[in-house]
Protein backbone atom coordinates (compact mmCIF):
# COMPACT_ATOMS: atom_id res chain seq x y z
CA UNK A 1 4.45 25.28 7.25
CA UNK A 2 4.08 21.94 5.70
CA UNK A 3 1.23 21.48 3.14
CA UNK A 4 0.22 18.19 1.89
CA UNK A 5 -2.38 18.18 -1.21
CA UNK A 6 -4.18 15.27 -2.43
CA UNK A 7 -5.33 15.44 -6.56
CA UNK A 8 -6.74 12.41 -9.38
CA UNK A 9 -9.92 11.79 -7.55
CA UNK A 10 -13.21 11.91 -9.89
CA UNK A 11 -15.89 9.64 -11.36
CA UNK A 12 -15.28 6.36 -12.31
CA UNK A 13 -17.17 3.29 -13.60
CA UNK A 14 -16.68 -0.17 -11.76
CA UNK A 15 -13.19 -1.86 -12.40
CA UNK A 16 -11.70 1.41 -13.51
CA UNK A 17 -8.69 3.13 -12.63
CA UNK A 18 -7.36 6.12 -10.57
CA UNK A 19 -4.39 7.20 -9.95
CA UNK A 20 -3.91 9.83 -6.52
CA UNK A 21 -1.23 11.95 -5.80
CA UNK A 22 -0.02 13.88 -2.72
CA UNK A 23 2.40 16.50 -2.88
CA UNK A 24 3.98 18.16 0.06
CA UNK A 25 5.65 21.31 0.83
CA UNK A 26 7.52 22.05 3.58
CA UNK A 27 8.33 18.85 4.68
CA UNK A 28 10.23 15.61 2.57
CA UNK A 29 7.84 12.96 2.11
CA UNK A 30 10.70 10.17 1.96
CA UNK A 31 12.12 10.66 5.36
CA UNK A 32 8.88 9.97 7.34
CA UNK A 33 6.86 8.12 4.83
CA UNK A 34 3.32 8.57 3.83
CA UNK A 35 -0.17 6.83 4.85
CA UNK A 36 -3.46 6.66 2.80
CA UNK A 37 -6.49 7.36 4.29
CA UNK A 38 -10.13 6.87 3.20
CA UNK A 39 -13.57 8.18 4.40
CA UNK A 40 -16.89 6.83 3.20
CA UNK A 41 -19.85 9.01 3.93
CA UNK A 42 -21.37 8.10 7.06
CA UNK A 43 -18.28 6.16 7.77
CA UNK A 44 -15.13 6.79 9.75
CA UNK A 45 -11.93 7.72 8.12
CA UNK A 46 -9.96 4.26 7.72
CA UNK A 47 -6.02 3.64 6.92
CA UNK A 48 -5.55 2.32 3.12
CA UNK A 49 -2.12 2.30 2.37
CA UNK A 50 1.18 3.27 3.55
CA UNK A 51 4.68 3.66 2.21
CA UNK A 52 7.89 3.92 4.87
CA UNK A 53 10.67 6.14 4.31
CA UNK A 54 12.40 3.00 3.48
CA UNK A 55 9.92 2.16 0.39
CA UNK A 56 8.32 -0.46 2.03
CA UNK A 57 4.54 -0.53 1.33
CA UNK A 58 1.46 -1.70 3.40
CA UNK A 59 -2.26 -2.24 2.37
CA UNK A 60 -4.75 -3.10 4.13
CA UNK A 61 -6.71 -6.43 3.05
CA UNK A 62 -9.69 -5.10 0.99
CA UNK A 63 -7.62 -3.21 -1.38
CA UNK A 64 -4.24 -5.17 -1.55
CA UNK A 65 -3.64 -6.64 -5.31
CA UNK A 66 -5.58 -3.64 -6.31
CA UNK A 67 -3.45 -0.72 -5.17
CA UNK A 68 -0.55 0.57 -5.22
CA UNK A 69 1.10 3.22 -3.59
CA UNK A 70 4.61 4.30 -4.88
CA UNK A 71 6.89 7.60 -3.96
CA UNK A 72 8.35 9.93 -6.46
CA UNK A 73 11.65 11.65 -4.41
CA UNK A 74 12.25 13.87 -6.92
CA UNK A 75 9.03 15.34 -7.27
CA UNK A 76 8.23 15.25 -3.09
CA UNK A 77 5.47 13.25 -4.18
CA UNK A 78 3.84 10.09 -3.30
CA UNK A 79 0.44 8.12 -5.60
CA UNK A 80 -2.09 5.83 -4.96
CA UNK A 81 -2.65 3.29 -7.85
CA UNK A 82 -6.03 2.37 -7.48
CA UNK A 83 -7.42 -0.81 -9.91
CA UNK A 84 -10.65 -2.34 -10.37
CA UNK A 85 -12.27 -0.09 -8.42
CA UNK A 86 -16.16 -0.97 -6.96
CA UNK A 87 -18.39 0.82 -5.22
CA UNK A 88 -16.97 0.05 -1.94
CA UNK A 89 -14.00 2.45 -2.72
CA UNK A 90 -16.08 5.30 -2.96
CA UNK A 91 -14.75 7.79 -0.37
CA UNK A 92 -12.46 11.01 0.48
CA UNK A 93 -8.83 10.11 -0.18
CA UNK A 94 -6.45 11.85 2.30
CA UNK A 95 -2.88 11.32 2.66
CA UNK A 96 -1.11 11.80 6.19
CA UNK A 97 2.54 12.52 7.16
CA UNK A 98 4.22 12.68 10.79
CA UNK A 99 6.41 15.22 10.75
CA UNK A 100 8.97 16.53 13.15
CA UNK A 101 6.29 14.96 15.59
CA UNK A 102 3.40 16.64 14.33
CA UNK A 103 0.34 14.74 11.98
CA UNK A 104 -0.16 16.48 8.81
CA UNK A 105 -3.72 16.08 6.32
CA UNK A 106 -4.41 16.95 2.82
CA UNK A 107 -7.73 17.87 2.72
CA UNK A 108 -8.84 15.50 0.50
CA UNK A 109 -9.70 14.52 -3.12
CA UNK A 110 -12.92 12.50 -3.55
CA UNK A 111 -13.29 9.40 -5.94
CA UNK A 112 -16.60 8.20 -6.95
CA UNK A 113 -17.10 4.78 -8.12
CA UNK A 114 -20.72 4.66 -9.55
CA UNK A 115 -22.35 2.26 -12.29
């Protein structure tokens, strides 16, 4: 049964710093590569990041320069470097993995950006 689990959300002030992680278990994270996923409230859930099983990375607009998303094989982990953070990145942080055909979620781990 593969598990992925999202942790390193919490408060921070504007132009702080997070750092997210997503382990997995039952499944290897570098073979199928990883996507970032926010959701706002009220909002829909929208692609972030994503990192290929090749190490290539992808951000989408608003965020690139800012974050950074980076794979740990040893570990079976992947983060999210997030950087001057504003209020706009205030959302649910879920990371995503296709495996053996099948779309796996974390369930989450929220990061607050409040003033």
């Amino acid at each position: 049964q593969v598990q992925l689990v999202e942790s390193g959300g919490g408060l921070v002030q504007p132009g702080g710093s997070l750092r997210l992680s997503c382990a997995a278990s039952g499944s290897i994270l570098s073979i199928s590569g990883v996507g970032w996923y926010r959701q706002a409230p009220g909002k829909q859930r929208e692609p972030v990041a994503s990192i290929t099983s090749s190490g290539d990375t992808v951000y989408v607009d608003s965020v690139k320069g800012r974050f950074t998303t980076s794979r740990d094989d040893a570990q079976n982990m992947v983060h999210l470097q997030m950087n001057n953070l504003n209020a706009d990145d205030t959302a649910v942080y879920y990371c995503n993995q296709i495996w053996k055909g099948r779309s796996y979620w974390g369930k989450g781990t929220l990061v607050t950006v409040f003033s």
